[in-house]
N, C-alpha and C. Protein backbone atom coordinates (compact mmCIF):
# COMPACT_ATOMS: atom_id res chain seq x y z
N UNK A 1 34.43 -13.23 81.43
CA UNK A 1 33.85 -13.59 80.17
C UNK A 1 34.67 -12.93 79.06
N UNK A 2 35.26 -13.81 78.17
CA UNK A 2 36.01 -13.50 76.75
C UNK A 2 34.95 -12.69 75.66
N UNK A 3 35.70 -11.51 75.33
CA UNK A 3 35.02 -10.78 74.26
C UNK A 3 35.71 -10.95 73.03
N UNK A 4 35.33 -11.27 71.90
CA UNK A 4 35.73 -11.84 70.61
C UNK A 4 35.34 -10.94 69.58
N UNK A 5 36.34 -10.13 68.80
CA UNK A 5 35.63 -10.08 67.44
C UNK A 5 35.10 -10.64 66.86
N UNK A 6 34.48 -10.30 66.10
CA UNK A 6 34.07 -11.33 64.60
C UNK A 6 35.22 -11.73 63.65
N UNK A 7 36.01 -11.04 63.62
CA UNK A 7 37.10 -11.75 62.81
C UNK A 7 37.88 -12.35 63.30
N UNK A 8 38.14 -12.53 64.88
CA UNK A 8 38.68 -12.68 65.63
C UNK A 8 37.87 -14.67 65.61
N UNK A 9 37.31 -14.34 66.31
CA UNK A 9 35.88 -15.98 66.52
C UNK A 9 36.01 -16.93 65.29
N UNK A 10 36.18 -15.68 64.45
CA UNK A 10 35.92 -16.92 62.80
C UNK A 10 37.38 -16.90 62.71
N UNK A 11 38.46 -17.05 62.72
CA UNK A 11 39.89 -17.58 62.86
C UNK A 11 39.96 -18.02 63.86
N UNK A 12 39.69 -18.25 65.33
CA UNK A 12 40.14 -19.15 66.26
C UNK A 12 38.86 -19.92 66.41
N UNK A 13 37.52 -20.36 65.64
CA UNK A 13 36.50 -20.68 66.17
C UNK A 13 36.87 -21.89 67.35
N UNK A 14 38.01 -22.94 66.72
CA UNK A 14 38.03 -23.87 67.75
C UNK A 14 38.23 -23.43 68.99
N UNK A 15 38.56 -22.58 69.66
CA UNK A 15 39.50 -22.04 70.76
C UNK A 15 37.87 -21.14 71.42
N UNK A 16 37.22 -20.93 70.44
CA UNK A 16 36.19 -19.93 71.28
C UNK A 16 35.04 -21.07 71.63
N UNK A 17 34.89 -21.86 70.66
CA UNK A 17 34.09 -22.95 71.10
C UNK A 17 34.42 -23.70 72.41
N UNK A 18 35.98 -23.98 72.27
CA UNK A 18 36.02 -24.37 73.68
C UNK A 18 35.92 -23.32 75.37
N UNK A 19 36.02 -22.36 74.84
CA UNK A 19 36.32 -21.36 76.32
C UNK A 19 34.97 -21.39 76.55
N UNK A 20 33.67 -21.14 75.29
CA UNK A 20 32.50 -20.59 75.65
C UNK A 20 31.67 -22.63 76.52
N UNK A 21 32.40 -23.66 76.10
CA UNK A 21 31.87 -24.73 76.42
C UNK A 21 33.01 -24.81 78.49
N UNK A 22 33.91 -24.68 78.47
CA UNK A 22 34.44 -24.39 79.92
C UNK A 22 33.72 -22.82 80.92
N UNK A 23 33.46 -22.06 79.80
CA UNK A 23 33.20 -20.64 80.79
C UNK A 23 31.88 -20.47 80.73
N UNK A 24 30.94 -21.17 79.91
CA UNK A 24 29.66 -21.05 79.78
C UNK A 24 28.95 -19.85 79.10
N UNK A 25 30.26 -19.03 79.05
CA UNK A 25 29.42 -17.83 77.59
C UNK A 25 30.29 -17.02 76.99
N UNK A 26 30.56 -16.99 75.47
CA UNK A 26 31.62 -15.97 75.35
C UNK A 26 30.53 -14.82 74.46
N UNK A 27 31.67 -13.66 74.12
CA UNK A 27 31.01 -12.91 73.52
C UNK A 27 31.18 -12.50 72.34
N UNK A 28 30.59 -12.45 71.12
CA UNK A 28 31.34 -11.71 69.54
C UNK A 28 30.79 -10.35 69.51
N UNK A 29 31.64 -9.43 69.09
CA UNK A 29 31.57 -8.15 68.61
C UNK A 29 31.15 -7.91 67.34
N UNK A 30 30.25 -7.24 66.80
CA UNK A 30 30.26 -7.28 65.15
C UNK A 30 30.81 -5.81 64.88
N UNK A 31 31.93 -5.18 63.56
CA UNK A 31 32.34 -4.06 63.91
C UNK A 31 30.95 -2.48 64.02
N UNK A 32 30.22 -2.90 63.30
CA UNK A 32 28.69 -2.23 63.89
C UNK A 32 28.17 -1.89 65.62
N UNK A 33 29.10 -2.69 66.35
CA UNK A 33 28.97 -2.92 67.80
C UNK A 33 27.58 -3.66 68.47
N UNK A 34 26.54 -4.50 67.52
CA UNK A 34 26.40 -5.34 67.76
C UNK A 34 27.11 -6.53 68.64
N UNK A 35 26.65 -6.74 69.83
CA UNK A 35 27.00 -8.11 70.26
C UNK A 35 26.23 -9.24 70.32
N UNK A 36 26.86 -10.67 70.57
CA UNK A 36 26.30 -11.88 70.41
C UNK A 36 27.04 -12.76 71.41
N UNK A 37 26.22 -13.54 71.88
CA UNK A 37 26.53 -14.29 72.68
C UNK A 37 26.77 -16.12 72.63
N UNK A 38 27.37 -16.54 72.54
CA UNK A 38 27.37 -17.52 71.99
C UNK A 38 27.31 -18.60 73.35
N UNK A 39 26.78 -19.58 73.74
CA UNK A 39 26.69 -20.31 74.88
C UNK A 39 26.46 -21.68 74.45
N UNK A 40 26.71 -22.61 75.18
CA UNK A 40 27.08 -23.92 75.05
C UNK A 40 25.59 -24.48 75.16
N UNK A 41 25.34 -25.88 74.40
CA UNK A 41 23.64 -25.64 74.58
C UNK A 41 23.95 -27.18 75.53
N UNK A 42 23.05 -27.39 76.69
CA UNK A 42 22.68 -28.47 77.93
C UNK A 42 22.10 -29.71 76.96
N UNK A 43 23.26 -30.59 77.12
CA UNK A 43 22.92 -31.84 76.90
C UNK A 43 21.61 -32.43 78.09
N UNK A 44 20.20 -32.74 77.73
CA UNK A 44 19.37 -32.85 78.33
C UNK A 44 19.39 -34.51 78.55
N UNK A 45 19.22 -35.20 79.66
CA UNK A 45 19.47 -36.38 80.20
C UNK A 45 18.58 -36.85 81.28
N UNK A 46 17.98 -38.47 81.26
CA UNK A 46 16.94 -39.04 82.09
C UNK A 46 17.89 -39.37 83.13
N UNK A 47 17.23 -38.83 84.04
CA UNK A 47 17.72 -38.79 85.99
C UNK A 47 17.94 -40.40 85.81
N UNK A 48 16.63 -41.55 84.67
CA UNK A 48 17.06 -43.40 85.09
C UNK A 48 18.27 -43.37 84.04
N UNK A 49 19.03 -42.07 83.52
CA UNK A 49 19.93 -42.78 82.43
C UNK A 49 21.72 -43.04 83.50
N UNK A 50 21.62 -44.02 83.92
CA UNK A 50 22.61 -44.17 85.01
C UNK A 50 23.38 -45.08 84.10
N UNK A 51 24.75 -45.57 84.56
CA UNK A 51 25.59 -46.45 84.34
C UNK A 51 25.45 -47.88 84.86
N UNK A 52 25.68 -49.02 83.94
CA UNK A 52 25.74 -50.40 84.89
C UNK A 52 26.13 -50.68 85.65
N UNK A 53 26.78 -51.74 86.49
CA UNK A 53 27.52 -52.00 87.32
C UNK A 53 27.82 -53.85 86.79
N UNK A 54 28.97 -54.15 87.21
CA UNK A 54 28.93 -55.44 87.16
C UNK A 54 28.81 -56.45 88.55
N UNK A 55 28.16 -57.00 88.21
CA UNK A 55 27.77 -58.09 89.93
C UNK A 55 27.39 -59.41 89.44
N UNK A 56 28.08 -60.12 89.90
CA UNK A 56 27.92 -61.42 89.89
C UNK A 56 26.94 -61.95 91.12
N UNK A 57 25.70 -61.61 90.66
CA UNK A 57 24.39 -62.30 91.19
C UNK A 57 23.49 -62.78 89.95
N UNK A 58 22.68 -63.71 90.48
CA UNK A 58 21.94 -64.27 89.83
C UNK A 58 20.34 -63.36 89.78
N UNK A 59 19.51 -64.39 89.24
CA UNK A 59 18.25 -63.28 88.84
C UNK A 59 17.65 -63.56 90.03
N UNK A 60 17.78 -64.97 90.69
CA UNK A 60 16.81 -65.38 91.84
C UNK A 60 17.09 -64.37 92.87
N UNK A 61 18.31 -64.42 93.07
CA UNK A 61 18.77 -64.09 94.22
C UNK A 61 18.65 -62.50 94.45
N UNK A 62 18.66 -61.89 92.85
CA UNK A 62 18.15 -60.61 93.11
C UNK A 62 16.22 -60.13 93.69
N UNK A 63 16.12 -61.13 93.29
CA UNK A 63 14.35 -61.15 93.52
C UNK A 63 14.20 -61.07 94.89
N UNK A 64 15.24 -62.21 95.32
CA UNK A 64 14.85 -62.58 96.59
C UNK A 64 15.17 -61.38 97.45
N UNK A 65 16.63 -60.21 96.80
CA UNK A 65 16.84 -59.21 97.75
C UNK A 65 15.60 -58.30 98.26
N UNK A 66 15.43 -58.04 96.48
CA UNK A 66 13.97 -57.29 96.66
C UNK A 66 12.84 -57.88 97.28
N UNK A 67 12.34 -58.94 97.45
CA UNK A 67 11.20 -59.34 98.34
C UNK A 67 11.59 -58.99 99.56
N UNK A 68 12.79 -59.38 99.97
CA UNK A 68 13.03 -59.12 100.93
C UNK A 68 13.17 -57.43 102.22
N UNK A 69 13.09 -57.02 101.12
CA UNK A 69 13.13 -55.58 101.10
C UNK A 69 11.73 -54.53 101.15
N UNK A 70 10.77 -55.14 100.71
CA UNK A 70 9.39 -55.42 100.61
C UNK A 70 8.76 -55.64 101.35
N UNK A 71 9.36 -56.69 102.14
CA UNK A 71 8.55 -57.05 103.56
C UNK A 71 8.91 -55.85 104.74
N UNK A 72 9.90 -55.41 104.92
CA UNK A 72 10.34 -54.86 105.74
C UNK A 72 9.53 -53.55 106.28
């Protein structure tokens, strides 16, 4: 884990933003010796938020998979 000044963080912020978004936490120093932690915040996402697919089927024929599937 990267330890950062404060003067340090606020001149490279791009560079700390990215290490703390790859390493999952960096750290700032304040010269008081205060520290802070800065961490990447979890994009929160629905388990149904999936990707399409493309398929050339029709609507019947999908019905029919699923009935079919149903009976079983």
């Amino acid at each position: 884990m990267q330890v950062y000044t404060y003067s340090e963080a606020r001149q490279k912020l791009a560079i700390v933003l990215e290490q703390a978004e790859n390493t999952g936490k960096v750290l700032i120093r304040r010269k008081d010796g205060r520290t802070f932690a800065l961490v990447p915040e979890k994009i929160a996402s629905s388990p149904l938020d999936v990707p399409s697919i493309k398929a050339r089927i029709t609507t019947q024929e999908l019905v029919d998979i699923i009935r079919e599937g149903r009976e079983r």
